[in-house]
Protein backbone atom coordinates (compact mmCIF):
# COMPACT_ATOMS: atom_id res chain seq x y z
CA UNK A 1 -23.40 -5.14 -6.30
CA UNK A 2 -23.89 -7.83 -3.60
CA UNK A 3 -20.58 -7.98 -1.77
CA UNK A 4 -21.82 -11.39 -0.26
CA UNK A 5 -22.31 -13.37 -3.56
CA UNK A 6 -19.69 -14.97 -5.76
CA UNK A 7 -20.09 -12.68 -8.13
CA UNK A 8 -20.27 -9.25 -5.73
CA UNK A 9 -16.94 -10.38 -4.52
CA UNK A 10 -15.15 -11.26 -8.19
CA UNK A 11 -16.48 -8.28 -9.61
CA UNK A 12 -15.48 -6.55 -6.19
CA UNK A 13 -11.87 -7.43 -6.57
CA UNK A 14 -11.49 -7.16 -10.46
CA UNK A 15 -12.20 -3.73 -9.99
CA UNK A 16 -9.63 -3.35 -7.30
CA UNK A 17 -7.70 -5.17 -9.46
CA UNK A 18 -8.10 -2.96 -12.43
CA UNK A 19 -7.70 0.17 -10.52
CA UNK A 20 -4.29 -1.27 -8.59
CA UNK A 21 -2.70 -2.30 -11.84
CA UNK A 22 -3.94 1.62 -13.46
CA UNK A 23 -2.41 2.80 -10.53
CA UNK A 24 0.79 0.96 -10.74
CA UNK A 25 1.21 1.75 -14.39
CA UNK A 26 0.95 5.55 -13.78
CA UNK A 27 3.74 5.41 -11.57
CA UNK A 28 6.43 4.38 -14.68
CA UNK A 29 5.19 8.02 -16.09
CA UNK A 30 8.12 10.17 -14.51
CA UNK A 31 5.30 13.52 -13.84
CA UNK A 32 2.93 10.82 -12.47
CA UNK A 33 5.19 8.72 -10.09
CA UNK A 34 4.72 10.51 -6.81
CA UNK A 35 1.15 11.08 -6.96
CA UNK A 36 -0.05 7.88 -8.03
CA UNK A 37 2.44 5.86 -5.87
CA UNK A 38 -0.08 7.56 -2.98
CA UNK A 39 -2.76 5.55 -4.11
CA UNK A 40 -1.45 2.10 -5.19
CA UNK A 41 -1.99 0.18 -2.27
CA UNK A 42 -6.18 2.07 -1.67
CA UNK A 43 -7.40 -0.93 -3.66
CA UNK A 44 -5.39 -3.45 -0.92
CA UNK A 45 -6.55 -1.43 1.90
CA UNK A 46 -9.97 -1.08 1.12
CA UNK A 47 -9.97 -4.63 -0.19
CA UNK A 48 -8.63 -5.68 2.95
CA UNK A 49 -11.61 -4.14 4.91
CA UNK A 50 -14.41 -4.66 2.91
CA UNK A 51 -13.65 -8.46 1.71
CA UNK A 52 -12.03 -9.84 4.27
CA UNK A 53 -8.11 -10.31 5.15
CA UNK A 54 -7.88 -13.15 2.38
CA UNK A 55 -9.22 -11.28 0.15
CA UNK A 56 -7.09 -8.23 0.94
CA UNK A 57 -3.77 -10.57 0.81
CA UNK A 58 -4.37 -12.03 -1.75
CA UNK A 59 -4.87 -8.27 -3.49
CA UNK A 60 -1.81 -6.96 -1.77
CA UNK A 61 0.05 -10.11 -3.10
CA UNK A 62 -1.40 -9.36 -6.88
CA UNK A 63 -0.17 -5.35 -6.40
CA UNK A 64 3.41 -6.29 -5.06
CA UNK A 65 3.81 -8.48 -8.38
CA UNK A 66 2.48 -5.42 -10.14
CA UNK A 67 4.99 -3.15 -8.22
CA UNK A 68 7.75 -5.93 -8.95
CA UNK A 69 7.05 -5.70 -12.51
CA UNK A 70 6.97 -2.23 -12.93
CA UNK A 71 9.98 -2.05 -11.23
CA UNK A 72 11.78 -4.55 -14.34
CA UNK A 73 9.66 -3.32 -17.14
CA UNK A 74 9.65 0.45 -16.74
CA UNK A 75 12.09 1.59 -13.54
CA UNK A 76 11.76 5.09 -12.72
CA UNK A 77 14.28 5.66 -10.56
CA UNK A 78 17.32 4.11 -9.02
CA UNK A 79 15.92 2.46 -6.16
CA UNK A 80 13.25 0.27 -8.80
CA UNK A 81 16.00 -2.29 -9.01
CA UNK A 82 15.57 -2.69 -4.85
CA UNK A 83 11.57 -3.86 -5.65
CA UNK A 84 12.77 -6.91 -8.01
CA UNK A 85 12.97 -9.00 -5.01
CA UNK A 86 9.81 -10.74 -3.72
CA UNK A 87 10.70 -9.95 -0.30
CA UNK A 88 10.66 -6.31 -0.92
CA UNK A 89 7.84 -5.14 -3.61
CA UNK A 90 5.60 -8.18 -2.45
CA UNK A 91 5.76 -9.64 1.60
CA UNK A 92 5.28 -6.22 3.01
CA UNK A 93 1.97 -6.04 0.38
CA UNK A 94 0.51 -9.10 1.98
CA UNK A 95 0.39 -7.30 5.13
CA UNK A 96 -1.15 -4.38 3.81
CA UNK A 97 -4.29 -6.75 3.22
CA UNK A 98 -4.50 -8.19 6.52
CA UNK A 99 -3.58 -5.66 8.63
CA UNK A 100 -6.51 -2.53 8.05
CA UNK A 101 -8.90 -5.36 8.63
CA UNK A 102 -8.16 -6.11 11.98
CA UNK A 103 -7.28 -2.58 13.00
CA UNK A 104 -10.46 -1.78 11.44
CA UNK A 105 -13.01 -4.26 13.07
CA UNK A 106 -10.52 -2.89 16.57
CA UNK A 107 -10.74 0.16 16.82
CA UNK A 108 -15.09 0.12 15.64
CA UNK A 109 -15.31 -1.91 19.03
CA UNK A 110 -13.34 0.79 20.73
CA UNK A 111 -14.37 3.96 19.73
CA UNK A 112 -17.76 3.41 18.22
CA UNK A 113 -17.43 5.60 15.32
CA UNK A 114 -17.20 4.20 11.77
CA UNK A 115 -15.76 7.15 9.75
CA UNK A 116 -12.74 7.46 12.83
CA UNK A 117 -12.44 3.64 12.70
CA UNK A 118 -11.66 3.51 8.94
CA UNK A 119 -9.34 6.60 9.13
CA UNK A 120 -7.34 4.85 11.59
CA UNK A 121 -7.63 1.44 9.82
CA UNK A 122 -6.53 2.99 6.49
CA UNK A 123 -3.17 4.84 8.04
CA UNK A 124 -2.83 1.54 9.19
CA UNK A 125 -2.72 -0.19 6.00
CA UNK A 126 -0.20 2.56 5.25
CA UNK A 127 2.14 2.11 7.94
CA UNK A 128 2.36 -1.56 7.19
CA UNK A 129 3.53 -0.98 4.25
CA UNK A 130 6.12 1.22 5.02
CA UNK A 131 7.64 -0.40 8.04
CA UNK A 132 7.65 -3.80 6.04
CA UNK A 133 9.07 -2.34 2.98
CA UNK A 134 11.99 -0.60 4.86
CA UNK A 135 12.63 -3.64 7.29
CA UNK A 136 12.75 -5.60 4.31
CA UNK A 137 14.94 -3.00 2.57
CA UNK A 138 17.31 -3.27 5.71
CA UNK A 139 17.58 -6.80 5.85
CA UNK A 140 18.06 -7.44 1.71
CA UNK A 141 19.79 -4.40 0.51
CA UNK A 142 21.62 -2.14 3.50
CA UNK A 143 25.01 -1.97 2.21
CA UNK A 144 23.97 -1.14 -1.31
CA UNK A 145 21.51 1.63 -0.16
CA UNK A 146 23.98 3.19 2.25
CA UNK A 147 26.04 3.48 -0.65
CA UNK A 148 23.22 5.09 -2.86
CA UNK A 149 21.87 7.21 0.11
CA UNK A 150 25.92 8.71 -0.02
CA UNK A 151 25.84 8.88 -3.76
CA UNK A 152 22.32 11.09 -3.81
CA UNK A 153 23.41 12.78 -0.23
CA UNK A 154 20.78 11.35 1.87
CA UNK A 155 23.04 10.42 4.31
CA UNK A 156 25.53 7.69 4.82
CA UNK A 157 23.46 5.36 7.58
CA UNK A 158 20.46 3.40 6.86
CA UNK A 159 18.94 4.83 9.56
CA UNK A 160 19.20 8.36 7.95
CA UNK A 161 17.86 6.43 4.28
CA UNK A 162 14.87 5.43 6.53
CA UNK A 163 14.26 8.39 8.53
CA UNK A 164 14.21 10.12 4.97
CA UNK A 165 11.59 7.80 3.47
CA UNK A 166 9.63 8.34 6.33
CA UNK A 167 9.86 12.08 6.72
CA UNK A 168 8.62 12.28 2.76
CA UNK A 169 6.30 9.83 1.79
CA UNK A 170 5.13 8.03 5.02
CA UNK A 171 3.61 11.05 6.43
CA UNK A 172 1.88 12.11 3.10
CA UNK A 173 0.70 8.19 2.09
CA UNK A 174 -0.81 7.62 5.49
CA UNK A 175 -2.97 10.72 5.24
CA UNK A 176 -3.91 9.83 1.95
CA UNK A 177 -5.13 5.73 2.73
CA UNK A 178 -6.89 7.24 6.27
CA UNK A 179 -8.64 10.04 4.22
CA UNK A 180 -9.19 7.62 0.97
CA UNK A 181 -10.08 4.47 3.00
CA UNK A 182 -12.81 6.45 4.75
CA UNK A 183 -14.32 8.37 2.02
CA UNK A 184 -14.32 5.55 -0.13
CA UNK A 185 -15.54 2.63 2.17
CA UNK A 186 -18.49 5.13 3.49
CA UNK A 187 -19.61 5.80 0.02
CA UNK A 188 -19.81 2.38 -1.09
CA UNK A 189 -21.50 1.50 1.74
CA UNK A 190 -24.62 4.01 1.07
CA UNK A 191 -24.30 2.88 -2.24
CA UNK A 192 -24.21 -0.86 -1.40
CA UNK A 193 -27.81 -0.53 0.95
């Protein structure tokens, strides 16, 4: 597939597309939830890199309405209800399509090494999303998630709700997108020659 034609780059993101919304969907299947939230936002991130940062916001946009309605179709768990707001399951998703790029095309300048440049690129991508989401989280929601982080014994600060998202999932998703981004991005690419 010609990533430079018309048609390279719709059938380029309807894939992504496909495989975001798959992705998404898997994560209303309680067994399924943590492992496939890992991968919903690949698709953005690789998006992001390979297409361009349009491109990749305009897929990060079209996964944070898929997270958003998820979240009111088939909630999984109590927090769900906290992604119903634009500003939550779909702003920080923008980013996610923007930002890889840039770290990407970066950090290839700097270090010279593709495979290091995409790692970095995809934790990127990764990080986004998770300081965005829990910014957003703090500025929308604080009072009601202190009160759930008390209820569930979390803690009883934001700052303890956040340090506990980022302890479990941060960690674990960044690995994932630098180790997926890379893979996946140098495969294509052999494939795309």
């Amino acid at each position: 597939m010609n990533r430079n034609t018309k048609t390279g780059k719709l059938t380029f993101m309807g894939v992504m597309l496909a495989l975001t919304i798959v992705f998404v969907a898997l994560t209303a299947i309680p067994t399924a939830s943590a492992s496939m939230a890992l991968l919903i936002f690949l698709p953005t991130i690789i998006t992001s890199i390979i297409q361009g940062p349009k491109s990749g916001a305009i897929m990060g946009a079209i996964a944070g309405l898929a997270t958003l309605l998820r979240a009111l179709l088939a909630p999984a768990s109590p927090l769900d209800y906290l992604f119903l707001n634009p500003l939550v399951a779909i702003l920080p998703r923008v980013f996610i399509g923007a930002v890889p790029y840039y770290v990407f095309k970066l950090f290839k300048k700097l270090i010279k090494s593709k495979t290091i440049a995409l790692l970095i690129a995809g934790v990127s991508g990764a990080i986004t999303n998770t300081a965005l989401v829990v910014l957003m989280l703090y500025v929308v929601y604080s009072e009601e998630i202190v009160k759930m982080s008390t209820e569930f014994g979390i803690g009883t600060t934001f700052a303890a709700f956040a340090i506990f998202i980022i302890s479990t999932s941060a960690l674990i998703e960044s690995s994932v997108a630098g180790i997926g981004t890379a893979a996946v991005i140098n495969v294509y690419d052999k494939l795309n020659k």
